[in-house]
PDB file of N, CA and C in Angstrom:
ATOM      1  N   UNK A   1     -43.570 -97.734  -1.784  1.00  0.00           N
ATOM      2  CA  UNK A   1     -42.152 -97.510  -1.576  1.00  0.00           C
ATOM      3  C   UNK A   1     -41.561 -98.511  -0.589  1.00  0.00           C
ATOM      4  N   UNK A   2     -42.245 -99.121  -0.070  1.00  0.00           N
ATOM      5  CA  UNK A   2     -41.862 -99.952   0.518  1.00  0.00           C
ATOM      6  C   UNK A   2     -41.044 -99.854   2.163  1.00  0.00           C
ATOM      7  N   UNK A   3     -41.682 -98.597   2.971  1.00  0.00           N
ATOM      8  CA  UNK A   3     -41.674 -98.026   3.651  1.00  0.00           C
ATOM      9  C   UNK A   3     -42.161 -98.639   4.946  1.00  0.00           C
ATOM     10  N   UNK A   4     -43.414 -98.963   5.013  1.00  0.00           N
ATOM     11  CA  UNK A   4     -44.139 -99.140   5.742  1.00  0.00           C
ATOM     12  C   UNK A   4     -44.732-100.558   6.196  1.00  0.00           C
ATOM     13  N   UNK A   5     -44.408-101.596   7.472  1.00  0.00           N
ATOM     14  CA  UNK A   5     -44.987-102.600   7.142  1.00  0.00           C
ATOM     15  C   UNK A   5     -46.121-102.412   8.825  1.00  0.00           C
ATOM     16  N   UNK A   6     -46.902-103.139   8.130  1.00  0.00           N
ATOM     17  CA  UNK A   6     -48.517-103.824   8.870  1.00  0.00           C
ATOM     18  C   UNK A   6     -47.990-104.645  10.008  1.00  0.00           C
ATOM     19  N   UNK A   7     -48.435-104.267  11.068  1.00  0.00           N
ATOM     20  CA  UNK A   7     -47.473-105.608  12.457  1.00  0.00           C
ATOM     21  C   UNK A   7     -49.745-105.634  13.300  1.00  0.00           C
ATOM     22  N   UNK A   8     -50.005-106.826  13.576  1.00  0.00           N
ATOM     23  CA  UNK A   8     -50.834-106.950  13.895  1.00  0.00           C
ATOM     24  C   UNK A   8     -50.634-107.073  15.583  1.00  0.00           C
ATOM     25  N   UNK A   9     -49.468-107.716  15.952  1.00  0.00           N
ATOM     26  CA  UNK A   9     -49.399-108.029  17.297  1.00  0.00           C
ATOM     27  C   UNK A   9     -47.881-107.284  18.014  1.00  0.00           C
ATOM     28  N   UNK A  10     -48.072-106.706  19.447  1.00  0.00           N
ATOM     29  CA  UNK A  10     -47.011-105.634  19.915  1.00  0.00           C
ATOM     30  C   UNK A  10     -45.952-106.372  20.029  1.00  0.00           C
ATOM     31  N   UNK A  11     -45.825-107.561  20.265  1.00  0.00           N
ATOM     32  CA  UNK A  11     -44.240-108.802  19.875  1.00  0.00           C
ATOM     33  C   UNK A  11     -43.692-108.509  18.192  1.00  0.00           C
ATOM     34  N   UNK A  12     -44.520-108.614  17.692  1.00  0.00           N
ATOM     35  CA  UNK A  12     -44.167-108.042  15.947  1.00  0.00           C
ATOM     36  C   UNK A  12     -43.231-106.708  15.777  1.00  0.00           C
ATOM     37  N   UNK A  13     -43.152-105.756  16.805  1.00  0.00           N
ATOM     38  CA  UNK A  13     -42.636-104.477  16.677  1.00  0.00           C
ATOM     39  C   UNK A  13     -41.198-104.262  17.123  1.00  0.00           C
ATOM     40  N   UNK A  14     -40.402-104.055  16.144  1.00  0.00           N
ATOM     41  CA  UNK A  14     -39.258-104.307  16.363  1.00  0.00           C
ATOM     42  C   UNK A  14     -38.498-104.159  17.418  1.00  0.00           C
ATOM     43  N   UNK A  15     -37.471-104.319  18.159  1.00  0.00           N
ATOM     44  CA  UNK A  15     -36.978-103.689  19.743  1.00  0.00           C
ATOM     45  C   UNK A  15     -36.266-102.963  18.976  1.00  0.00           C
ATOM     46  N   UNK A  16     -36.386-101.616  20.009  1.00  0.00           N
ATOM     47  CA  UNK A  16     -35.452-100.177  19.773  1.00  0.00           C
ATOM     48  C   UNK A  16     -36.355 -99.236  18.745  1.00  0.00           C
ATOM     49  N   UNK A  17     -37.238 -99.939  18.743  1.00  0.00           N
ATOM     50  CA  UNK A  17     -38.522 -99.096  17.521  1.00  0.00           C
ATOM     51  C   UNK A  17     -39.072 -97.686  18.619  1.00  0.00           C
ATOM     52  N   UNK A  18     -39.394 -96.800  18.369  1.00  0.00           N
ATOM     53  CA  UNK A  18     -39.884 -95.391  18.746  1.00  0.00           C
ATOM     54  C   UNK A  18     -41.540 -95.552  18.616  1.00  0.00           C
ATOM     55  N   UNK A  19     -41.710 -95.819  19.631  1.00  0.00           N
ATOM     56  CA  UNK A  19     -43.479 -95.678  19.429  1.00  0.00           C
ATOM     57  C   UNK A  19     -43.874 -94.310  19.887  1.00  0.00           C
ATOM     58  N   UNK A  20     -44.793 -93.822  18.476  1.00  0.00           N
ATOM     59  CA  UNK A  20     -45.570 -92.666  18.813  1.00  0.00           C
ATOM     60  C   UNK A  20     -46.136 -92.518  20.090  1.00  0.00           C
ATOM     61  N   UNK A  21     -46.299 -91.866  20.882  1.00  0.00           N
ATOM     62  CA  UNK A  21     -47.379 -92.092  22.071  1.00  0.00           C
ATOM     63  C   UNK A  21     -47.944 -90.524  22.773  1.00  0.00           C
ATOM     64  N   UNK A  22     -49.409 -90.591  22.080  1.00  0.00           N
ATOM     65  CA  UNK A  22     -49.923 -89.666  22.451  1.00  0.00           C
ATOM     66  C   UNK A  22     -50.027 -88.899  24.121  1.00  0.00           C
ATOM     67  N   UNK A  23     -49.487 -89.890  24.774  1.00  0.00           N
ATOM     68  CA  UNK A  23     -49.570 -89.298  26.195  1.00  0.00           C
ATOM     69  C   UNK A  23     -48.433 -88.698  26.712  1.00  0.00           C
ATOM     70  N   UNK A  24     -47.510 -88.454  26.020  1.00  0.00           N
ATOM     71  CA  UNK A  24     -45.709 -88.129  26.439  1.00  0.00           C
ATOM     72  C   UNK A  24     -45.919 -86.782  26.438  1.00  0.00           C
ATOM     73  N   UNK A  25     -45.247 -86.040  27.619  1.00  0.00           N
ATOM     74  CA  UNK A  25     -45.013 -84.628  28.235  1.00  0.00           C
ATOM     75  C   UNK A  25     -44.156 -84.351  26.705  1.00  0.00           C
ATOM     76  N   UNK A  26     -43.246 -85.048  26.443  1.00  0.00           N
ATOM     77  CA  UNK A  26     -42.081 -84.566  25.177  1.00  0.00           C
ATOM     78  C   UNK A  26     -42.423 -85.318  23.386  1.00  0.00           C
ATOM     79  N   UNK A  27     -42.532 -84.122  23.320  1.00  0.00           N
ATOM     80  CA  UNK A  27     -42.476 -84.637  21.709  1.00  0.00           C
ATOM     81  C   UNK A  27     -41.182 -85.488  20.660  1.00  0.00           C
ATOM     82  N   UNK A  28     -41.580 -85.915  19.895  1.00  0.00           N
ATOM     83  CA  UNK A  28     -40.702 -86.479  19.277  1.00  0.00           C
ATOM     84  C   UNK A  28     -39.911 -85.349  18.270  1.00  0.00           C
ATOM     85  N   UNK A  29     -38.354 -85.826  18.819  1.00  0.00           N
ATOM     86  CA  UNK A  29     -37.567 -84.923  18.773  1.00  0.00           C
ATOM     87  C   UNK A  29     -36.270 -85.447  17.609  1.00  0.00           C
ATOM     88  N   UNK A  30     -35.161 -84.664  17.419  1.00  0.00           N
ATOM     89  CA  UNK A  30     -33.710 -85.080  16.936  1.00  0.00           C
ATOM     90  C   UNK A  30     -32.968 -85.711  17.631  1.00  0.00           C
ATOM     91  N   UNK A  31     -33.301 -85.567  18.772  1.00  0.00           N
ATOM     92  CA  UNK A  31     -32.517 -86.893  19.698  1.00  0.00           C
ATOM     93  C   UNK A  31     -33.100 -88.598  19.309  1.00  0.00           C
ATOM     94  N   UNK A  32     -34.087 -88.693  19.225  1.00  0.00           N
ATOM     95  CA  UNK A  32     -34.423 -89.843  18.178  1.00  0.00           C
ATOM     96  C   UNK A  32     -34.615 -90.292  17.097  1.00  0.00           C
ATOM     97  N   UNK A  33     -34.242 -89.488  16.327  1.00  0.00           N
ATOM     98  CA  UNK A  33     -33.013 -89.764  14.715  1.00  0.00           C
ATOM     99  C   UNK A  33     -32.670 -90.931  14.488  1.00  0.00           C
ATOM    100  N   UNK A  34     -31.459 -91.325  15.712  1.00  0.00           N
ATOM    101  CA  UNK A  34     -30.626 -92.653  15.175  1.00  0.00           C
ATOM    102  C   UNK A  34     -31.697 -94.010  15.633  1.00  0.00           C
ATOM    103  N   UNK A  35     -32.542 -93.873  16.553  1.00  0.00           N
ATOM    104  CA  UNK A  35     -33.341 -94.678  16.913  1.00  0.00           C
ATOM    105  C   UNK A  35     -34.465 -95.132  15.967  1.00  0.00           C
ATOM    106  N   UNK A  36     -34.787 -93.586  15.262  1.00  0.00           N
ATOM    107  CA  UNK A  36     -35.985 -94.591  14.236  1.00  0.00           C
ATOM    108  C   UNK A  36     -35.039 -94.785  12.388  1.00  0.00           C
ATOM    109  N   UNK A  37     -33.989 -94.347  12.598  1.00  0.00           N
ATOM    110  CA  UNK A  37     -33.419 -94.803  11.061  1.00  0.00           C
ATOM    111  C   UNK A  37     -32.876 -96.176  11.649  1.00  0.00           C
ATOM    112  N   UNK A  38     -32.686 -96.565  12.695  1.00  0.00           N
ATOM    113  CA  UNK A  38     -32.008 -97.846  13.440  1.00  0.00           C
ATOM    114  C   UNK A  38     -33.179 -98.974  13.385  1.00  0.00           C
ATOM    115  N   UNK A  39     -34.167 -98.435  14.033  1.00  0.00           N
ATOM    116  CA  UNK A  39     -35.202 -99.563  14.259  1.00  0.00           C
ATOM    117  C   UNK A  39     -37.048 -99.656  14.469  1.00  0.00           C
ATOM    118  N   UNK A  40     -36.639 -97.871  13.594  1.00  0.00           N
ATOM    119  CA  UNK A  40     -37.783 -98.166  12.981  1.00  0.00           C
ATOM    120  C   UNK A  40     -39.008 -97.000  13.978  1.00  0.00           C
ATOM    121  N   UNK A  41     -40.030 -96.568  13.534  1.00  0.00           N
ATOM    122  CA  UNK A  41     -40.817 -95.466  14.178  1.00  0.00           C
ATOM    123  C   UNK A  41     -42.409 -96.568  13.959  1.00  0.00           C
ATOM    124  N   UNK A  42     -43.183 -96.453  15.015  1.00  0.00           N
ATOM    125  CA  UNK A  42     -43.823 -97.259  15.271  1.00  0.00           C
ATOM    126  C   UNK A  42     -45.434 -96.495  15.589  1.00  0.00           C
ATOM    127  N   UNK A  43     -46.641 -96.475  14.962  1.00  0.00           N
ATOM    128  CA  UNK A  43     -47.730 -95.452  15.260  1.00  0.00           C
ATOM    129  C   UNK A  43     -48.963 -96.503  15.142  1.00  0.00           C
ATOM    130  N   UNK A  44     -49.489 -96.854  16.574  1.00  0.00           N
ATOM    131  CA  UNK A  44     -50.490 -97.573  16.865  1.00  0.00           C
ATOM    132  C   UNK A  44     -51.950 -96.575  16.804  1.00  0.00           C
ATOM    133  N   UNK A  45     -52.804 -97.683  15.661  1.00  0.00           N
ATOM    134  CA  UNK A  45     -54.081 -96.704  15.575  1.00  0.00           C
ATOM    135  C   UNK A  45     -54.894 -97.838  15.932  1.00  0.00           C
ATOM    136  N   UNK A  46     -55.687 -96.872  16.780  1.00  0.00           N
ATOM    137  CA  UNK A  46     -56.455 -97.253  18.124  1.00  0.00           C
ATOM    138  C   UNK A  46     -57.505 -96.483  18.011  1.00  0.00           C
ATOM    139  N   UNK A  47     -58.595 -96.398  19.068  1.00  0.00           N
ATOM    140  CA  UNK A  47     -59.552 -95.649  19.198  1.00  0.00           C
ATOM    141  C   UNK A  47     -58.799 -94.805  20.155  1.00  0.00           C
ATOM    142  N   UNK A  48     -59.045 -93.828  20.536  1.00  0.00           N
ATOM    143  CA  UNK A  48     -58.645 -92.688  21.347  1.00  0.00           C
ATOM    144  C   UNK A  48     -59.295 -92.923  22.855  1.00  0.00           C
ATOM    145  N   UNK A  49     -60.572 -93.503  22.887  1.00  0.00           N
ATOM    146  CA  UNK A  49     -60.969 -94.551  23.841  1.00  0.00           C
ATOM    147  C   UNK A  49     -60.431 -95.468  24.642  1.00  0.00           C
ATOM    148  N   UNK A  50     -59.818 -96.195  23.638  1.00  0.00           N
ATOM    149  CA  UNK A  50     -59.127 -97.542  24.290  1.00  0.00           C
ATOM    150  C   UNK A  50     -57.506 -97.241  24.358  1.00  0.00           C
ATOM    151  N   UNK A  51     -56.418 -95.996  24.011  1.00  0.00           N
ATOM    152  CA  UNK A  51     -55.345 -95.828  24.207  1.00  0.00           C
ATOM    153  C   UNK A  51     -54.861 -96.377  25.573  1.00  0.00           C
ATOM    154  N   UNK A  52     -55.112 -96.055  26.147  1.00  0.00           N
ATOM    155  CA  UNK A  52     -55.030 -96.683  27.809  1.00  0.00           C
ATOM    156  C   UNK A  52     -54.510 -97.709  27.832  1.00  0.00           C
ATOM    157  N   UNK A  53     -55.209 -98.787  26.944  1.00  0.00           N
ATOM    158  CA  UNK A  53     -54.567-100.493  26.469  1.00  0.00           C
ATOM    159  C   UNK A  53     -53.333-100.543  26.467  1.00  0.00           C
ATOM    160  N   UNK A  54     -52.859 -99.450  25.557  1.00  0.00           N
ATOM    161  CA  UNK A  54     -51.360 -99.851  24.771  1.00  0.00           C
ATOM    162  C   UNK A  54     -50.469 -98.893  25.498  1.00  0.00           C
ATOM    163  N   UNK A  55     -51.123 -98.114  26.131  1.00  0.00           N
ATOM    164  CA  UNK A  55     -49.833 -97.129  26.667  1.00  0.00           C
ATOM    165  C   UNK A  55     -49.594 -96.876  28.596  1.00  0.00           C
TER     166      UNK A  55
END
């Protein structure tokens, strides 16, 4: 569908994009609606190990 694209490097990820992030007190909510139909929802798979890296 043409939904989904592959970004290898965190410069690749669009600005204003919503990154998933397993460590946030708040879940992803309706207040960020216009943010990921705007620029996009962003879910880095990682080892659960190495999260630390990226967040």
């Amino acid at each position: 569908m043409g939904l989904v694209e592959l970004v290898r490097r965190p410069s690749d990820v669009p600005t204003g994009a919503v990154v998933l992030d397993p460590t946030v007190e708040k879940a992803l909510s309706r207040e960020d609606r216009d943010a990921v139909l705007g620029s996009g929802l962003v879910a880095v798979d990682c080892s659960w190990e190495h999260v630390h890296r990226y967040f």
